[in-house]
N, C-alpha and C. Protein backbone atom coordinates (compact mmCIF):
# COMPACT_ATOMS: atom_id res chain seq x y z
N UNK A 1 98.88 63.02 61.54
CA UNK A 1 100.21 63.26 62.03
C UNK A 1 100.51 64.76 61.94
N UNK A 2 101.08 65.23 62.94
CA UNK A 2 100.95 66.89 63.05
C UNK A 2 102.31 67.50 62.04
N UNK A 3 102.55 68.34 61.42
CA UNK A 3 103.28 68.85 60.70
C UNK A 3 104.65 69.41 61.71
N UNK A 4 106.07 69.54 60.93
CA UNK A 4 106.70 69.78 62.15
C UNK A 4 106.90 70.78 61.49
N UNK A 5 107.14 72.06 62.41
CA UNK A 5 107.88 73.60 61.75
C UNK A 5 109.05 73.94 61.19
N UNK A 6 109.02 74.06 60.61
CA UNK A 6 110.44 74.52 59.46
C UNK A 6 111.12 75.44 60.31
N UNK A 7 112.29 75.35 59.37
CA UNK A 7 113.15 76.48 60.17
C UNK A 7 112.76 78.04 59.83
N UNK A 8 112.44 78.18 58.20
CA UNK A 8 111.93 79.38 58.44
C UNK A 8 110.87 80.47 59.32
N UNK A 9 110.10 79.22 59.52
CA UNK A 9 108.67 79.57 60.53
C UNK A 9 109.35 79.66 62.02
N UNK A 10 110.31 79.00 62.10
CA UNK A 10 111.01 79.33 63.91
C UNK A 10 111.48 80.17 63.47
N UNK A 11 112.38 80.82 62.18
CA UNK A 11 112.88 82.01 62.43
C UNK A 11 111.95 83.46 62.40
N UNK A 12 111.20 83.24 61.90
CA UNK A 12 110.15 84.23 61.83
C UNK A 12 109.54 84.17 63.38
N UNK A 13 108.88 83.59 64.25
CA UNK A 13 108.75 83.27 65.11
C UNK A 13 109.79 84.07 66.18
N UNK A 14 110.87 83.32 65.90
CA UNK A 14 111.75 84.19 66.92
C UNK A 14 112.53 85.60 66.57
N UNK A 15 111.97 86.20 65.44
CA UNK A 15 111.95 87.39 65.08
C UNK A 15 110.71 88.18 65.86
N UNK A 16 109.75 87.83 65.83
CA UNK A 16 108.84 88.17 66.47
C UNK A 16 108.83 88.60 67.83
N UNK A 17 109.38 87.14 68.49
CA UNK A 17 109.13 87.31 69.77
C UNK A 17 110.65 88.23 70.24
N UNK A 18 111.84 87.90 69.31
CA UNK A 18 112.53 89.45 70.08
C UNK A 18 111.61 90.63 69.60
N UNK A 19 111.15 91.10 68.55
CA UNK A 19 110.51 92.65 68.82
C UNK A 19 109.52 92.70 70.07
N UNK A 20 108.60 91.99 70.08
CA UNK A 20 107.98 92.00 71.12
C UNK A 20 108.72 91.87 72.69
N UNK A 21 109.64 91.16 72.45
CA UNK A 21 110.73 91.55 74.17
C UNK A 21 111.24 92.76 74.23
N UNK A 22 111.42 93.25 72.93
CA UNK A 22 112.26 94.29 73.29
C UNK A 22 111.38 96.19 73.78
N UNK A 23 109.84 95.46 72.82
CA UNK A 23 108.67 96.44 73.55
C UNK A 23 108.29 96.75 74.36
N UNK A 24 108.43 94.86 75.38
CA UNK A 24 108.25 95.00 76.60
C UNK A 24 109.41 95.69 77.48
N UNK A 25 110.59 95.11 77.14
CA UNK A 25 111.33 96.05 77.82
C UNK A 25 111.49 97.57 77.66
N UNK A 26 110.97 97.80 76.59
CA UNK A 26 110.77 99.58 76.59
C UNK A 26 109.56 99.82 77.60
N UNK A 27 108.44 99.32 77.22
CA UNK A 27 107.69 99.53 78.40
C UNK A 27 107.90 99.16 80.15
N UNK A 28 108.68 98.06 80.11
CA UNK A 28 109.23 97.80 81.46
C UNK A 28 110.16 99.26 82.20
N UNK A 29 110.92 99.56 81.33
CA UNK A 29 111.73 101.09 81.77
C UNK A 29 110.74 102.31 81.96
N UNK A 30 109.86 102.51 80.77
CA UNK A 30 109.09 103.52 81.32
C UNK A 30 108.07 103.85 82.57
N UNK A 31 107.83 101.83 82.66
CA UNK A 31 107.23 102.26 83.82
C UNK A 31 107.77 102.53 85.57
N UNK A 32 109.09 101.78 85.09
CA UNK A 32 110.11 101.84 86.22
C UNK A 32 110.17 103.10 86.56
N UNK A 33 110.63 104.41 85.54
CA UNK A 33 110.41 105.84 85.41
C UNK A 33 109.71 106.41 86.15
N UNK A 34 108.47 105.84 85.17
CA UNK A 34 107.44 106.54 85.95
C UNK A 34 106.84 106.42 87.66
N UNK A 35 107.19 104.94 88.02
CA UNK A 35 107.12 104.98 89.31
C UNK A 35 108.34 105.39 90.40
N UNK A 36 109.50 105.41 89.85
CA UNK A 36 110.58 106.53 90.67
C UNK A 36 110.35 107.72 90.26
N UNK A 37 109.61 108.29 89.37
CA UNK A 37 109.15 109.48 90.09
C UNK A 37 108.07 109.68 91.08
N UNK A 38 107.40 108.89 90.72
CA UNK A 38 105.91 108.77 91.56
C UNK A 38 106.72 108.91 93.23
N UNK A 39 107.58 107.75 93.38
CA UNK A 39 108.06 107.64 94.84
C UNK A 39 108.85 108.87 95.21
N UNK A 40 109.27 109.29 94.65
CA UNK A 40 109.73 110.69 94.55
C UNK A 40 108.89 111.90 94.91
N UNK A 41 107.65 111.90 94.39
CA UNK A 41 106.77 112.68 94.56
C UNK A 41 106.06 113.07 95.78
N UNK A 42 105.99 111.07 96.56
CA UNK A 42 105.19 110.97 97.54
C UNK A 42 106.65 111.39 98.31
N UNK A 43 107.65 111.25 98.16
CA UNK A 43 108.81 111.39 99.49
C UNK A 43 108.56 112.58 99.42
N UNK A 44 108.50 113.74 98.82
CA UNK A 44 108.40 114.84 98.64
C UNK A 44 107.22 115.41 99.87
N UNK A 45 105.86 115.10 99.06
CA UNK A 45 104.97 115.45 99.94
C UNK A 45 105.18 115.26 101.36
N UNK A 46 105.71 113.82 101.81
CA UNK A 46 105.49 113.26 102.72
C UNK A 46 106.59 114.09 104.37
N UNK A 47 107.58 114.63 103.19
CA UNK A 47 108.59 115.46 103.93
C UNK A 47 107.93 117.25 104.49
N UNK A 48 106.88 117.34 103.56
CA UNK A 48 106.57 118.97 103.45
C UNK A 48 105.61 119.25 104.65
N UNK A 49 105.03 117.51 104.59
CA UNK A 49 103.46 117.41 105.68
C UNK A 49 104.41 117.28 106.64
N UNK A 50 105.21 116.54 106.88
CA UNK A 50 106.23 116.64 108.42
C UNK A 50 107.02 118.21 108.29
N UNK A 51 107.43 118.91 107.83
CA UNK A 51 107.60 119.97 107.48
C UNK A 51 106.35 120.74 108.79
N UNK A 52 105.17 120.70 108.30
CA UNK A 52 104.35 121.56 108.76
C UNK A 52 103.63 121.42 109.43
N UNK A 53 104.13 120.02 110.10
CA UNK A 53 103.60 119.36 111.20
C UNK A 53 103.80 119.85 112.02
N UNK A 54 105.66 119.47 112.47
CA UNK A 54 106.48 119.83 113.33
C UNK A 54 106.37 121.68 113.56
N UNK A 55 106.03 122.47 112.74
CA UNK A 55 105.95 123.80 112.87
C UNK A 55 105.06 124.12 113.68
N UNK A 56 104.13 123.41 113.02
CA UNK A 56 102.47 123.70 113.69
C UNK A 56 102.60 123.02 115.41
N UNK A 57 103.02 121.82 115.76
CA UNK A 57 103.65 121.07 117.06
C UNK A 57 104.12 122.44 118.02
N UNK A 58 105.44 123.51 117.01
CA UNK A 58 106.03 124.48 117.66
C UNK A 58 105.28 125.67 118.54
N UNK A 59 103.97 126.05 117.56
CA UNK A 59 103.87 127.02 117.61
C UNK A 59 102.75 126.89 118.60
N UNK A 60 101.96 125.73 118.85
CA UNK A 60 101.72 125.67 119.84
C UNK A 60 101.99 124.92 121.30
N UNK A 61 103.42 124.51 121.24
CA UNK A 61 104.33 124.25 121.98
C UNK A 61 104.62 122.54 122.26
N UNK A 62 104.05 121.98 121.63
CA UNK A 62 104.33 120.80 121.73
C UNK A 62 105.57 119.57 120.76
N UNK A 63 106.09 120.38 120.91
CA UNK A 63 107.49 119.87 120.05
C UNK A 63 107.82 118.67 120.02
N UNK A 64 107.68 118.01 121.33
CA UNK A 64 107.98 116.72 121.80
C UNK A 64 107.13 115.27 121.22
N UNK A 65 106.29 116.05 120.83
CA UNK A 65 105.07 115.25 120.33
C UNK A 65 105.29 114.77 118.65
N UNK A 66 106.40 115.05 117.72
CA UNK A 66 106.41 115.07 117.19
C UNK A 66 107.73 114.59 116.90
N UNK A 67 107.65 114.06 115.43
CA UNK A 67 109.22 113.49 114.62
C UNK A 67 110.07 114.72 114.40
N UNK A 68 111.36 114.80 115.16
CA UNK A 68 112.17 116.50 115.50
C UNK A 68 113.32 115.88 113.46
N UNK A 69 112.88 115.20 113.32
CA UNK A 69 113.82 115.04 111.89
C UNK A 69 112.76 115.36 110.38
N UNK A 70 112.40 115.80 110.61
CA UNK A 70 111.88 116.19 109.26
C UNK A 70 111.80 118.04 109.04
C-alpha cells in the first residue's frame, strides 16, 4: 500500500517548485530582453541595407525599382 505525503513534504515540495517558477520566470524575462533587442538589431540593419539600396538605385538612376520608404 503506497504511503500518502504529509503535509510537510507538500510543503517543502511547493516551496520548491515556487523557487524554481520564479527562476524560470527570471529566465523567461531575460530572454524576452534579449530577443527585443535582437529584433531591434535586425530592424536596424534591415533599415541601413534599404538605406543603401535605395541610394545605390539613385545613383544609378533607377529609383523606381526600389522601396522609396526606407
Amino acid at each position: 500500500m503506497p504511503k500518502e505525503p504529509t503535509i510537510a513534504s507538500l510543503s517543502t515540495a511547493i516551496k520548491s517548485l515556487r523557487l524554481e517558477n520564479r527562476k524560470l520566470n527570471n529566465r523567461l524575462s531575460e530572454s524576452l530582453l534579449k530577443t527585443k533587442n535582437f529584433e531591434d538589431d535586425v530592424n536596424d540593419i534591415h533599415h541601413g541595407v534599404g538605406m543603401k539600396i535605395n541610394r545605390l538605385a539613385m545613383a544609378i538612376g533607377k529609383e523606381d525599382a526600389v522601396n522609396p520608404y526606407f
